[in-house]
Protein backbone atom coordinates (compact mmCIF):
# COMPACT_ATOMS: atom_id res chain seq x y z
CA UNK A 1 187.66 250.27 66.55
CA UNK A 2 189.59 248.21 64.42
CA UNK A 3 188.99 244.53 64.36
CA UNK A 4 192.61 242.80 64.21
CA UNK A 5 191.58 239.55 66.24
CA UNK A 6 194.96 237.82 65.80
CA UNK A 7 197.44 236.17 68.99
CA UNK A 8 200.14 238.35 70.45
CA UNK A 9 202.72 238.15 72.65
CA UNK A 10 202.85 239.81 76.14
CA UNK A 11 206.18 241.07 76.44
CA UNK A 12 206.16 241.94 80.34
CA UNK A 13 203.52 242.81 83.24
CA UNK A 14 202.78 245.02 86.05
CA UNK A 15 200.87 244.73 89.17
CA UNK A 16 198.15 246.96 89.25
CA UNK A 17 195.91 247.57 92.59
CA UNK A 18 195.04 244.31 94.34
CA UNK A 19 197.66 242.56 92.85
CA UNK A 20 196.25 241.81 89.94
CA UNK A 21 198.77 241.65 86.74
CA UNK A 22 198.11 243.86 83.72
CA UNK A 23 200.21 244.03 80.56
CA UNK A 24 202.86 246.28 80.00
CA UNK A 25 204.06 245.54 76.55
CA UNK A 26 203.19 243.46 73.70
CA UNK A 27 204.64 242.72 70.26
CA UNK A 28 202.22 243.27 66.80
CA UNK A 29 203.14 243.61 63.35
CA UNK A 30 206.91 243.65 64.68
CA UNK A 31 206.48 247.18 66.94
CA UNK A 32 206.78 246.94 70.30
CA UNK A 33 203.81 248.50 71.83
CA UNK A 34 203.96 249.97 75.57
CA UNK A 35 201.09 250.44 77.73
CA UNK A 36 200.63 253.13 80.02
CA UNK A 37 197.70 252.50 81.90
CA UNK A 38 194.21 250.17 81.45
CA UNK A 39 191.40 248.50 82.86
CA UNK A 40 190.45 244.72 83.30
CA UNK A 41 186.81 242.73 83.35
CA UNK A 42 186.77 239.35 83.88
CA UNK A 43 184.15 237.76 81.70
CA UNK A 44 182.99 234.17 82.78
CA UNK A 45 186.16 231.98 84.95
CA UNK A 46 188.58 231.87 82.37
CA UNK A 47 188.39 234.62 79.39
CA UNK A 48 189.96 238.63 80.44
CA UNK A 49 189.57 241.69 78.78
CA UNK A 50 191.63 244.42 79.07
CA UNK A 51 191.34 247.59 77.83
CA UNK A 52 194.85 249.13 77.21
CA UNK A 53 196.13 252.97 76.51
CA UNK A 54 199.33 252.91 74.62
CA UNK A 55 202.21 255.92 74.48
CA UNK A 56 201.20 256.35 70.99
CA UNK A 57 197.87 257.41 71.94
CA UNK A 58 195.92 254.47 70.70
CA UNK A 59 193.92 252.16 72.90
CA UNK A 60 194.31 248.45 72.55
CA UNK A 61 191.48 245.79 73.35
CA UNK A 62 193.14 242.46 74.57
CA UNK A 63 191.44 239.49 75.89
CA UNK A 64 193.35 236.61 77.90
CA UNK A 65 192.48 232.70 78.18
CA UNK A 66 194.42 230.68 80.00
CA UNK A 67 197.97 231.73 78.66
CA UNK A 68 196.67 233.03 75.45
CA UNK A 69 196.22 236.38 74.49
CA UNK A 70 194.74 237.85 71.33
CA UNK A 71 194.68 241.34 70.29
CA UNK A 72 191.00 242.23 69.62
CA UNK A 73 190.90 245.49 67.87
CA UNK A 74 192.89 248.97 67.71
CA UNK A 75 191.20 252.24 67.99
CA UNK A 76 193.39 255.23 67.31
C-alpha cells in the first residue's frame, strides 16, 4: 500500500446495509475517483475506516473523523 495520508473530499454517498453511509466518490490529485463497493470498521466513537474498491481496480483506505476525511494509502 501506498501511504498518501493527505484530506480529501467526499464527493457523494450511498447507503449501504443498515443504513449506514459509505462513500461513493472522492476527489485526489484532481481525478475523480468512483467507488464500487467497500467495507467499514469503526475504530473507537469517533474515527472510521473504510476500505474502498475503485473502477480502476485500485483499493482506497479512507478514514473519517467527525466531517473529515483523509485518504490513507492507495494499493493498486
Amino acid at each position: 500500500m501506498t501511504k498518501i495520508n493527505q484530506f480529501v473530499d467526499v464527493n457523494s454517498f450511498y447507503f449501504a446495509k443498515g443504513m449506514r453511509t459509505m462513500p461513493r466518490a472522492i476527489t485526489y490529485g484532481g481525478d475523480y475517483i468512483t467507488f464500487t463497493d467497500g467495507l467499514r470498521l469503526r475504530v473507537g466513537n469517533a474515527l472510521q475506516l473504510f476500505e474502498m474498491s475503485a473502477t480502476n481496480g485500485s483499493v482506497y483506505r479512507l478514514s473519517q473523523q467527525g466531517s473529515n476525511w483523509t485518504l490513507v494509502g492507495v494499493t493498486a
